[in-house]
N, C-alpha and C. Protein backbone atom coordinates (compact mmCIF):
# COMPACT_ATOMS: atom_id res chain seq x y z
N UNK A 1 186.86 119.47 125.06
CA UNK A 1 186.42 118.43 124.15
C UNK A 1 187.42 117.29 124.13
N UNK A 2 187.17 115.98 124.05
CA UNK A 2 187.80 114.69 123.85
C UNK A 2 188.35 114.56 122.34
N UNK A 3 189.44 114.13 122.21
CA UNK A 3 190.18 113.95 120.97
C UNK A 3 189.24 113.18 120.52
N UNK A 4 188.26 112.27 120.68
CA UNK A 4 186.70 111.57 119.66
C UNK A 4 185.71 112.61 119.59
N UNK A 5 185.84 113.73 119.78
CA UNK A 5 184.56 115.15 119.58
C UNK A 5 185.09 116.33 119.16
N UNK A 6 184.89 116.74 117.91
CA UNK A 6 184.96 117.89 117.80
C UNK A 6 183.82 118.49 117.28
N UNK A 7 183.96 119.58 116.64
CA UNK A 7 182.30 120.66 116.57
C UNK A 7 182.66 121.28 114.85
N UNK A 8 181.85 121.51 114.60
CA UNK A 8 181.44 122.81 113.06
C UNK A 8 180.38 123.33 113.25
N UNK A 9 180.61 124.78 112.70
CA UNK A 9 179.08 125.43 112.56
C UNK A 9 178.73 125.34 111.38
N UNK A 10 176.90 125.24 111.92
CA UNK A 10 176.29 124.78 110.75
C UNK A 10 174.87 124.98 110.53
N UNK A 11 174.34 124.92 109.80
CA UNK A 11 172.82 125.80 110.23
C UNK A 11 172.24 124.83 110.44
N UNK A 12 171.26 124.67 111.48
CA UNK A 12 170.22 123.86 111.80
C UNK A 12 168.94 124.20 111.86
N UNK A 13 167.28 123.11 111.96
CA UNK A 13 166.58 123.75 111.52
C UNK A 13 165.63 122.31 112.18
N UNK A 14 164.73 122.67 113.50
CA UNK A 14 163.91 121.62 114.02
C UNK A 14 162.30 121.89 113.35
N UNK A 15 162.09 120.68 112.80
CA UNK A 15 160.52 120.50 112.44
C UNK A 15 159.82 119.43 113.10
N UNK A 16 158.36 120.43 113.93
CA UNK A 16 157.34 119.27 114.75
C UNK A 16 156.00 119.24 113.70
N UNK A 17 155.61 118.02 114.06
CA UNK A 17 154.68 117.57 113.27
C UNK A 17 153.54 117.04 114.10
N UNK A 18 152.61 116.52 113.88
CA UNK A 18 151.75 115.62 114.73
C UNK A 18 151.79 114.09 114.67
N UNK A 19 151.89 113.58 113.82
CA UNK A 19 153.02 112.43 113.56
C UNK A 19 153.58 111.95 111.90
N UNK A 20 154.66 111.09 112.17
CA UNK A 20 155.18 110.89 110.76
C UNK A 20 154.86 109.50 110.58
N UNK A 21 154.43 108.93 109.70
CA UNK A 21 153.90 107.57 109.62
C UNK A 21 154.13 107.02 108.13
N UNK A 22 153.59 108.37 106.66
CA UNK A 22 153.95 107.96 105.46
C UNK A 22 155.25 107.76 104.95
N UNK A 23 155.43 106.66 104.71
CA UNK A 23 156.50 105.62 103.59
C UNK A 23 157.10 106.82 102.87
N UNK A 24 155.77 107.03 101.59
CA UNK A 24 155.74 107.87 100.67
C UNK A 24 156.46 109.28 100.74
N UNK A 25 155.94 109.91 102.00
CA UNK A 25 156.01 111.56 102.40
C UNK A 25 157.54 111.31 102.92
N UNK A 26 158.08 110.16 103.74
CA UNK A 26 159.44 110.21 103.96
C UNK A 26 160.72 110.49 103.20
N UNK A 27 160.01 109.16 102.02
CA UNK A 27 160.83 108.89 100.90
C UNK A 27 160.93 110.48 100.29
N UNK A 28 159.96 111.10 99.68
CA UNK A 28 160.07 112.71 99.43
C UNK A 28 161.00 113.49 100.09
N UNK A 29 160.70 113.21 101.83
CA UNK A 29 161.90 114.16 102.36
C UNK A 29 163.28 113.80 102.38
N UNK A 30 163.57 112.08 102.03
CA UNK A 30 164.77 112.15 102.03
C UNK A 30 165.55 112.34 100.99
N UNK A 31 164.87 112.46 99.53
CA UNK A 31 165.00 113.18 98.23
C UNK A 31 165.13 114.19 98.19
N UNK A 32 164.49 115.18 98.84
CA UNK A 32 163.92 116.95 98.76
C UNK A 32 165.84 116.71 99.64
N UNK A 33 166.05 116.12 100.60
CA UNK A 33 167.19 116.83 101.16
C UNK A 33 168.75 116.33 100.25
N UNK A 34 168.38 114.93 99.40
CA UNK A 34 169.59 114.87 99.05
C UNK A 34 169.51 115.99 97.42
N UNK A 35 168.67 116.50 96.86
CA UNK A 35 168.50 117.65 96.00
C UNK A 35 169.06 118.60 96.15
N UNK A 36 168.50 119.04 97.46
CA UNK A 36 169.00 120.58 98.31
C UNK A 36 170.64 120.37 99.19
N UNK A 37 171.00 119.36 98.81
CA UNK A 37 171.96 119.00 99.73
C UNK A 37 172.21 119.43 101.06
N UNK A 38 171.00 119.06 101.21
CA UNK A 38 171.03 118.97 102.98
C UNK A 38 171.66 117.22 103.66
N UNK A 39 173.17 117.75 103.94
CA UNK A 39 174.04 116.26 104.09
C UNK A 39 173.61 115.27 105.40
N UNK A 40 172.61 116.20 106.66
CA UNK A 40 172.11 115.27 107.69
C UNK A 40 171.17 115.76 107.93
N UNK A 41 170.34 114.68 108.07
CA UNK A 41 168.08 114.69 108.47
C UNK A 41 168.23 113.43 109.60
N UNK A 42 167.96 113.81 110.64
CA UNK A 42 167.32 112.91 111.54
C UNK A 42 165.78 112.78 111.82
N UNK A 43 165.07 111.68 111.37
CA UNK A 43 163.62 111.90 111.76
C UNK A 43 162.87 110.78 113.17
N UNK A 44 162.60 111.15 113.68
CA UNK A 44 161.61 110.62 114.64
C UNK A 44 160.06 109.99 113.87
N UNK A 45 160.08 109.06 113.52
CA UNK A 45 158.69 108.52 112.69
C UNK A 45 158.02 106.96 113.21
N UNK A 46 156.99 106.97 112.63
CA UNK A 46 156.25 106.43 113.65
C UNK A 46 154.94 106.29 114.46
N UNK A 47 154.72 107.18 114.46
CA UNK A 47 153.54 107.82 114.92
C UNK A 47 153.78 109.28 115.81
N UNK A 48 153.12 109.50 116.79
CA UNK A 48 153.21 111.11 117.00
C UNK A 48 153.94 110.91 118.22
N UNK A 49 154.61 112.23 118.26
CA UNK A 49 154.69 112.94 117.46
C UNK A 49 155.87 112.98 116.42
N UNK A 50 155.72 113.71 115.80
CA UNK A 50 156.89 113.41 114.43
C UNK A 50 158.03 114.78 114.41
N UNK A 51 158.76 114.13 114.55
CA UNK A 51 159.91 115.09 114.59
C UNK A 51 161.05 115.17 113.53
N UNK A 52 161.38 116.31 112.70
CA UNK A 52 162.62 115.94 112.06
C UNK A 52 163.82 117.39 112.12
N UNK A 53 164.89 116.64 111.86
CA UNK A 53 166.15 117.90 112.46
C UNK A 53 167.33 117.31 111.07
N UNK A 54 167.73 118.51 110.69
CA UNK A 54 168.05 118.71 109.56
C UNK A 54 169.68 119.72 110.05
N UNK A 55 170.97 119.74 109.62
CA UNK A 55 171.99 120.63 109.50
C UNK A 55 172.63 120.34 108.16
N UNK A 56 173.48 121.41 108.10
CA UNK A 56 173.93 121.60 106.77
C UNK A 56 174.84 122.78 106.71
N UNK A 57 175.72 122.82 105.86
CA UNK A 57 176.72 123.96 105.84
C UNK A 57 176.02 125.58 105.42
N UNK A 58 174.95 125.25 104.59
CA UNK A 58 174.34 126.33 103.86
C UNK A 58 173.01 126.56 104.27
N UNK A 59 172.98 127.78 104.96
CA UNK A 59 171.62 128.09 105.18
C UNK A 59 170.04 127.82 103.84
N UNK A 60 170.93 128.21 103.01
CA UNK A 60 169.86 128.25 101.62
C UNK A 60 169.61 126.58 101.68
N UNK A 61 170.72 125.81 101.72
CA UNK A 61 170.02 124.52 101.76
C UNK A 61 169.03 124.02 102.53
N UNK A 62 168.81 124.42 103.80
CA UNK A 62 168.50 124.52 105.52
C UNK A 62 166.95 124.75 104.91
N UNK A 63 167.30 126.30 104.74
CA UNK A 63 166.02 126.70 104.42
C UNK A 63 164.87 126.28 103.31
N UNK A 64 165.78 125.73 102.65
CA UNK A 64 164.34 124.99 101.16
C UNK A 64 164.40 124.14 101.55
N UNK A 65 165.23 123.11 102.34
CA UNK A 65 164.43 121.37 102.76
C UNK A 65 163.46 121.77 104.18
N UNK A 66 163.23 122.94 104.52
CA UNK A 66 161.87 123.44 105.22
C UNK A 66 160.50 123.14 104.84
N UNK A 67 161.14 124.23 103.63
CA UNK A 67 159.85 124.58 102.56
C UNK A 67 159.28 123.24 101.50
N UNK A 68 160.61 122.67 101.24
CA UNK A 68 159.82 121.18 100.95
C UNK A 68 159.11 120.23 101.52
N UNK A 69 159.54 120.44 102.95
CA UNK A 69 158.44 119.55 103.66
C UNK A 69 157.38 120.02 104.30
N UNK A 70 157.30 121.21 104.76
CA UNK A 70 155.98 122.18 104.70
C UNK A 70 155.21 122.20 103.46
N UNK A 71 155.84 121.60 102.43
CA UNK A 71 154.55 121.23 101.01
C UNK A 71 154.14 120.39 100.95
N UNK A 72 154.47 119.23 102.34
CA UNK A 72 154.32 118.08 102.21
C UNK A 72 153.03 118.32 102.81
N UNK A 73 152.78 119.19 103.52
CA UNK A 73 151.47 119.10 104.31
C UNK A 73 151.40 118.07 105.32
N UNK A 74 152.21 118.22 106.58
CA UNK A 74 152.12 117.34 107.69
C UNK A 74 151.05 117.62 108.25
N UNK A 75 150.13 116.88 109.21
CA UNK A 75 149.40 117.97 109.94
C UNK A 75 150.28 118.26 111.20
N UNK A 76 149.66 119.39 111.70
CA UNK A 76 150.12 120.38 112.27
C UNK A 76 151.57 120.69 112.06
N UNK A 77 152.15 120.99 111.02
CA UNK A 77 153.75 121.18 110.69
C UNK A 77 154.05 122.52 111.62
N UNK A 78 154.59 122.46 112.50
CA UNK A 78 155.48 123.89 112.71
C UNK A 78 157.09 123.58 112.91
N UNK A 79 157.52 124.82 112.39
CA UNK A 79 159.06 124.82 112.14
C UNK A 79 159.65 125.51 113.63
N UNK A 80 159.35 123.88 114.76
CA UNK A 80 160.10 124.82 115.57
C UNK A 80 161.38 125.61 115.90
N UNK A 81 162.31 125.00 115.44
CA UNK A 81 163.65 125.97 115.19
C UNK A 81 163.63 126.14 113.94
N UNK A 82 163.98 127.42 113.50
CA UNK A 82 164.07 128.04 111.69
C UNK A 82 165.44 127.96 111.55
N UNK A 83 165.90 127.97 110.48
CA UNK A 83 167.74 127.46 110.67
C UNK A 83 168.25 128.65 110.90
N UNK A 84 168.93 128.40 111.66
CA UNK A 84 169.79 128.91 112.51
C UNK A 84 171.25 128.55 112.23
N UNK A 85 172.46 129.02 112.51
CA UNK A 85 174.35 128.89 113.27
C UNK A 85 174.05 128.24 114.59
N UNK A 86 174.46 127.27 114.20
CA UNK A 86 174.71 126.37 115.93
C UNK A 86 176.38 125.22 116.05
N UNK A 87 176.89 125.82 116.94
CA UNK A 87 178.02 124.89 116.79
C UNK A 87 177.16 123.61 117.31
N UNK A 88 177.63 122.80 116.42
CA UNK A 88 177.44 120.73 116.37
C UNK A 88 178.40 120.17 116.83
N UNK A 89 178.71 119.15 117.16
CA UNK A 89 179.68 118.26 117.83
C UNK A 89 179.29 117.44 117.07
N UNK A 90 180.72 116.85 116.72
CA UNK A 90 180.53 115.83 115.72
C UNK A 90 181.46 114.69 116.03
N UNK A 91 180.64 113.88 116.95
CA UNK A 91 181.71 112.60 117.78
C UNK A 91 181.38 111.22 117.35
N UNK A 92 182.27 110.43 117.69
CA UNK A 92 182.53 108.97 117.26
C UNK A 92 181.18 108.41 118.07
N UNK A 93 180.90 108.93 119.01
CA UNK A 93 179.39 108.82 119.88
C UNK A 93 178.07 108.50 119.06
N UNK A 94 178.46 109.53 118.30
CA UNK A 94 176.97 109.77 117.38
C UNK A 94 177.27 108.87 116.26
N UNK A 95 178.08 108.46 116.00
CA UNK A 95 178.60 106.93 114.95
C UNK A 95 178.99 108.09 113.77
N UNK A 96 179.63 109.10 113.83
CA UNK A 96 180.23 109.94 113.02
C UNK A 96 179.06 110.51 112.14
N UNK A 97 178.15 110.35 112.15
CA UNK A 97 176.90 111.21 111.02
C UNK A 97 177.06 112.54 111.72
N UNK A 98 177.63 113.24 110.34
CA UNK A 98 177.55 114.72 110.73
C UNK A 98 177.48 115.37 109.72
N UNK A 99 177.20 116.82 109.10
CA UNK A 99 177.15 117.07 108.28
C UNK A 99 178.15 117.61 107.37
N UNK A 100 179.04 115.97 106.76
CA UNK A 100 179.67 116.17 105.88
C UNK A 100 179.81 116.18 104.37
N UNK A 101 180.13 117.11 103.72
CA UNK A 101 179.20 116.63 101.77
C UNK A 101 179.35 115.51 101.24
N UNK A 102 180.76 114.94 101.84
CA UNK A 102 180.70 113.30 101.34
C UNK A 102 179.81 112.34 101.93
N UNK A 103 179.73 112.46 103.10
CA UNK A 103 178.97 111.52 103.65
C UNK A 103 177.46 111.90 103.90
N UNK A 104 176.40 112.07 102.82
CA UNK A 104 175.08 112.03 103.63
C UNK A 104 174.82 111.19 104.64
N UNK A 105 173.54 111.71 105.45
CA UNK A 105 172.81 110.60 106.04
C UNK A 105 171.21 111.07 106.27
N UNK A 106 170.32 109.67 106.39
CA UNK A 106 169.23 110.22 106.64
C UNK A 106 169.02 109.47 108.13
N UNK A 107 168.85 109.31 109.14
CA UNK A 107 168.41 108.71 110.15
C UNK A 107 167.32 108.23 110.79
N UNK A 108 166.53 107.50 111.23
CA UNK A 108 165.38 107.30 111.56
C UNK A 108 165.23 106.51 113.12
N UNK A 109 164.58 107.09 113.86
CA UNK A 109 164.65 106.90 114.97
C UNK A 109 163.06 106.69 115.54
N UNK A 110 162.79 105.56 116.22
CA UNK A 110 161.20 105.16 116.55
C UNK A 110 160.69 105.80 118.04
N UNK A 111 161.83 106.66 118.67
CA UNK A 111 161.30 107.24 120.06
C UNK A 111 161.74 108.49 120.11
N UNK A 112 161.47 109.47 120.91
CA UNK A 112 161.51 110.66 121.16
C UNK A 112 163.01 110.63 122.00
N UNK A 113 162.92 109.82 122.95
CA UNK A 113 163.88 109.29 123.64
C UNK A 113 165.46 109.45 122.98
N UNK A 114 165.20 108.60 121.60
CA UNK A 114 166.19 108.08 121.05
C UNK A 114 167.09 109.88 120.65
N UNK A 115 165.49 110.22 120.33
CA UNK A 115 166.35 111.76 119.47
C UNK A 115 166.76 112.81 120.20
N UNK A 116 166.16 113.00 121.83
CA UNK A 116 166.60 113.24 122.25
C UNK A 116 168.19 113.67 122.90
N UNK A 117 168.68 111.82 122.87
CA UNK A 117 169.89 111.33 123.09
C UNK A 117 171.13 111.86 121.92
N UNK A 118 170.65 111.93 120.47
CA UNK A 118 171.30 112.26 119.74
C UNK A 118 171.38 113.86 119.81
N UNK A 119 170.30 114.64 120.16
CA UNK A 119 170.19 115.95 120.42
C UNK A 119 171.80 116.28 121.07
N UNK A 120 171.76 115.59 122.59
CA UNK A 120 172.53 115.78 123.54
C UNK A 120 173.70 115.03 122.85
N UNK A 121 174.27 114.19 122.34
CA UNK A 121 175.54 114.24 121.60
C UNK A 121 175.69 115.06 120.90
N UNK A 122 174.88 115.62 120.02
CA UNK A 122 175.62 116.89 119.42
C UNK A 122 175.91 118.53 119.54
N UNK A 123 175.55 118.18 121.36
CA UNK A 123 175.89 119.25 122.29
C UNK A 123 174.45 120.49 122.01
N UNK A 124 173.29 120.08 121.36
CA UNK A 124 172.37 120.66 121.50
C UNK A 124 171.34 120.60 122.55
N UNK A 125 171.22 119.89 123.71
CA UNK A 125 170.41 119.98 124.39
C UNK A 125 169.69 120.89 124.77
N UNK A 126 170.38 122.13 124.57
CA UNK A 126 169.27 123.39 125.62
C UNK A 126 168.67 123.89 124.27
N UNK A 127 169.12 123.70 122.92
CA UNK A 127 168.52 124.30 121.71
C UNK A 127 167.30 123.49 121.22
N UNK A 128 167.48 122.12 121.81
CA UNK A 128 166.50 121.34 121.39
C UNK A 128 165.33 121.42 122.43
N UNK A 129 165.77 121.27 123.67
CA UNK A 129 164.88 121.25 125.04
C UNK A 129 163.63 122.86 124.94
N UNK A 130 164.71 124.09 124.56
CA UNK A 130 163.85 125.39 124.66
C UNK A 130 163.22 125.09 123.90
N UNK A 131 162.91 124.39 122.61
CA UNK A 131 162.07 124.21 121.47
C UNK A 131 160.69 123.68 121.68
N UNK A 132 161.35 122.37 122.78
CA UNK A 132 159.97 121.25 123.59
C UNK A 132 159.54 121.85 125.06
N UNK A 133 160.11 123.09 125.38
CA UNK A 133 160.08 123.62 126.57
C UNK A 133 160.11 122.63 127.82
N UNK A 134 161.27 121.52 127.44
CA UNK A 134 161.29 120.73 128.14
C UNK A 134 162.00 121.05 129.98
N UNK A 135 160.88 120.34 130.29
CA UNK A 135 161.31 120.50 132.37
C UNK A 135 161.45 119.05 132.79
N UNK A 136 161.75 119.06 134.36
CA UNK A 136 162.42 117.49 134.82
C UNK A 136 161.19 117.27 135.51
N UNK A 137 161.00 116.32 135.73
CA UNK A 137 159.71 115.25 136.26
C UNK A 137 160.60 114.70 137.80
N UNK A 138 159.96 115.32 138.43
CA UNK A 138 160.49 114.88 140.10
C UNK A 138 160.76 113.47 140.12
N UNK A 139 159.24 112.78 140.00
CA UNK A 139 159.65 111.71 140.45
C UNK A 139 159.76 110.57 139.62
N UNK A 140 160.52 110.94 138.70
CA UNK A 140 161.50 110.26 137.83
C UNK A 140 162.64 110.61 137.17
N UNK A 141 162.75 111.48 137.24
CA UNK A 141 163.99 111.95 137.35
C UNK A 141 164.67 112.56 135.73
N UNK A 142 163.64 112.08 134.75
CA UNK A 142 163.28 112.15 133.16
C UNK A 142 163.11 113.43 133.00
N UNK A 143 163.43 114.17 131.70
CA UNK A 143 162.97 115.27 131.38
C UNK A 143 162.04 115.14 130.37
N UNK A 144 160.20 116.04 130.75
CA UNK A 144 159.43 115.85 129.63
C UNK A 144 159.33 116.87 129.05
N UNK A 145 158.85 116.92 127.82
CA UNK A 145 158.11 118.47 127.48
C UNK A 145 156.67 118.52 128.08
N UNK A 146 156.37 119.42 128.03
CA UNK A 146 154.99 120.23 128.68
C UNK A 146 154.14 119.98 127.31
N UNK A 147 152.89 119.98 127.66
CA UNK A 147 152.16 119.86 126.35
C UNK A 147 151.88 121.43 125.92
N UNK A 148 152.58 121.25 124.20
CA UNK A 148 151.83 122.21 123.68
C UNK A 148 150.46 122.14 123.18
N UNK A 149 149.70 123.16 122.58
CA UNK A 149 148.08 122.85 122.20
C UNK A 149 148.63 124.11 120.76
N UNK A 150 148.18 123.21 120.03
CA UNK A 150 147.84 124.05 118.58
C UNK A 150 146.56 124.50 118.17
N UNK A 151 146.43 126.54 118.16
CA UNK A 151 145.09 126.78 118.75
C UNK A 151 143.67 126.36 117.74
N UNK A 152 144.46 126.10 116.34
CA UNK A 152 143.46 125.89 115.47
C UNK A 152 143.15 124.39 115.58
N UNK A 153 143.68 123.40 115.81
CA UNK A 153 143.19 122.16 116.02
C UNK A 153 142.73 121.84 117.25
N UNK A 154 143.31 122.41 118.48
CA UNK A 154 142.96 122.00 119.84
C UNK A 154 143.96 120.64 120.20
N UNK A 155 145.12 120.34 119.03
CA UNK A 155 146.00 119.45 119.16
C UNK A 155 146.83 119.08 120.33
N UNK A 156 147.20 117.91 121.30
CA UNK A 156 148.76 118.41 122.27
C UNK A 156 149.67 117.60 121.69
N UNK A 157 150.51 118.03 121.91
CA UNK A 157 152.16 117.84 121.55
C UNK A 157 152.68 117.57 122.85
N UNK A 158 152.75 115.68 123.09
CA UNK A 158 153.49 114.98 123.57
C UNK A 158 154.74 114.45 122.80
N UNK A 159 156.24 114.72 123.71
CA UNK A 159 157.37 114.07 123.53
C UNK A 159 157.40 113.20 124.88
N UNK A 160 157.66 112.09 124.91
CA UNK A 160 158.36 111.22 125.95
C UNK A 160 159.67 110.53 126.14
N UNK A 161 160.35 111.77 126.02
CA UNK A 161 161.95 111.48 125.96
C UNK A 161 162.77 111.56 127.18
N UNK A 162 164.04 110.92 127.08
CA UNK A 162 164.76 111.14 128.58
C UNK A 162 166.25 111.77 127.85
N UNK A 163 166.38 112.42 128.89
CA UNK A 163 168.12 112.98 128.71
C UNK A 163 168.83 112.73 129.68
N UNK A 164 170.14 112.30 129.71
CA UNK A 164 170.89 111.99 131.16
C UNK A 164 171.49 113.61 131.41
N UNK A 165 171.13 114.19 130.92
CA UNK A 165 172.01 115.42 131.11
C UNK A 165 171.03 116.09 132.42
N UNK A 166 171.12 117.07 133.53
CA UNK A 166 170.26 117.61 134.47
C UNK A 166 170.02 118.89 134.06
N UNK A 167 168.65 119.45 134.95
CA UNK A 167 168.00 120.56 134.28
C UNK A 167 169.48 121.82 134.34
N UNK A 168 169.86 121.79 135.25
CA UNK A 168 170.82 122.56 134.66
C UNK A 168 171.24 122.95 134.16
N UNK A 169 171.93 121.74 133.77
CA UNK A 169 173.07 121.66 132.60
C UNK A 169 172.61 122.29 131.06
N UNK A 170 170.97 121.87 131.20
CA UNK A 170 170.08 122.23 129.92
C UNK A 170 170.09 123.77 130.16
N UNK A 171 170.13 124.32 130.99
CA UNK A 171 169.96 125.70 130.79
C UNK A 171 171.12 126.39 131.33
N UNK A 172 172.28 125.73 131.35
CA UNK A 172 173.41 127.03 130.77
C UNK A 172 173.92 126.69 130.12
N UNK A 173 173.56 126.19 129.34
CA UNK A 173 174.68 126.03 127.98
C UNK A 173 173.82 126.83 126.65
């Protein structure tokens, strides 16, 4: 690690949606997390798909800013990572948002792309990628996810994100 990166463990906790678009339903989640003191929420909003990623020192916190936004009634909400211990990297890269109790943050990001990128600064790539069952696209050289289908809607779950990191690298770490 670079004297600008170091790491904490911390529970994390990925939620897919079909997309995030309400003002209203945001504003809720970024309340529900400063309540539960959940100190970092990154959301992908915008339209679909909607993504949000949440860490925190305390699982119990992790786990009820879940359950608060699963009351929000997204459509198609699934909790693809349930919180979990994941060492984070917490670098001058990522503009220091990490999950510290002094410093909340809520983040908002308009591409898949973007969250991607932040994924891979905080040394999650293969935790985030197994989630999107993301693979590399030959001839571009991009990593996409595969479409999922949600069996009760007949929904797919497009991400169109890129990572500079190679398939590799995504799967040994």
């Amino acid at each position: 690690m670079s004297s600008s990166t170091s790491s904490r463990l911390l529970y994390t906790a990925l939620i897919r949606t079909h997309h995030i678009t309400s003002r209203k339903k945001l504003q809720r989640v970024k309340k529900s997390a400063r309540q539960l003191e959940v100190p970092y929420v990154l959301v992908r909003s915008g339209g679909a798909p909607g993504i949000m990623y949440a860490e925190a020192p305390e699982e119990n916190a992790v786990a009820s800013w879940v359950a608060a936004v699963r009351d929000l009634r997204y459509k198609d909400f699934q909790c693809a990572r349930k919180p979990t211990l994941q060492r984070v990297l917490l670098s001058a890269a990522a503009g220091g948002k990490s999950a510290a109790p002094t410093s909340p943050s809520f983040q908002e990001l308009e591409t898949t792309a973007e969250f991607g990128h932040v994924m891979e600064e905080k040394g999650l790539t293969k935790w985030w990628g197994s989630a999107w069952a993301i693979r590399r696209r030959s001839e571009d050289g991009r990593f996409r996810p595969l479409p999922r289908t949600n069996a009760e809607s007949g929904c797919w779950f497009w991400a169109f994100g890129s990572c500079s990191a190679t398939r590799d690298e995504i799967w040994s770490q």
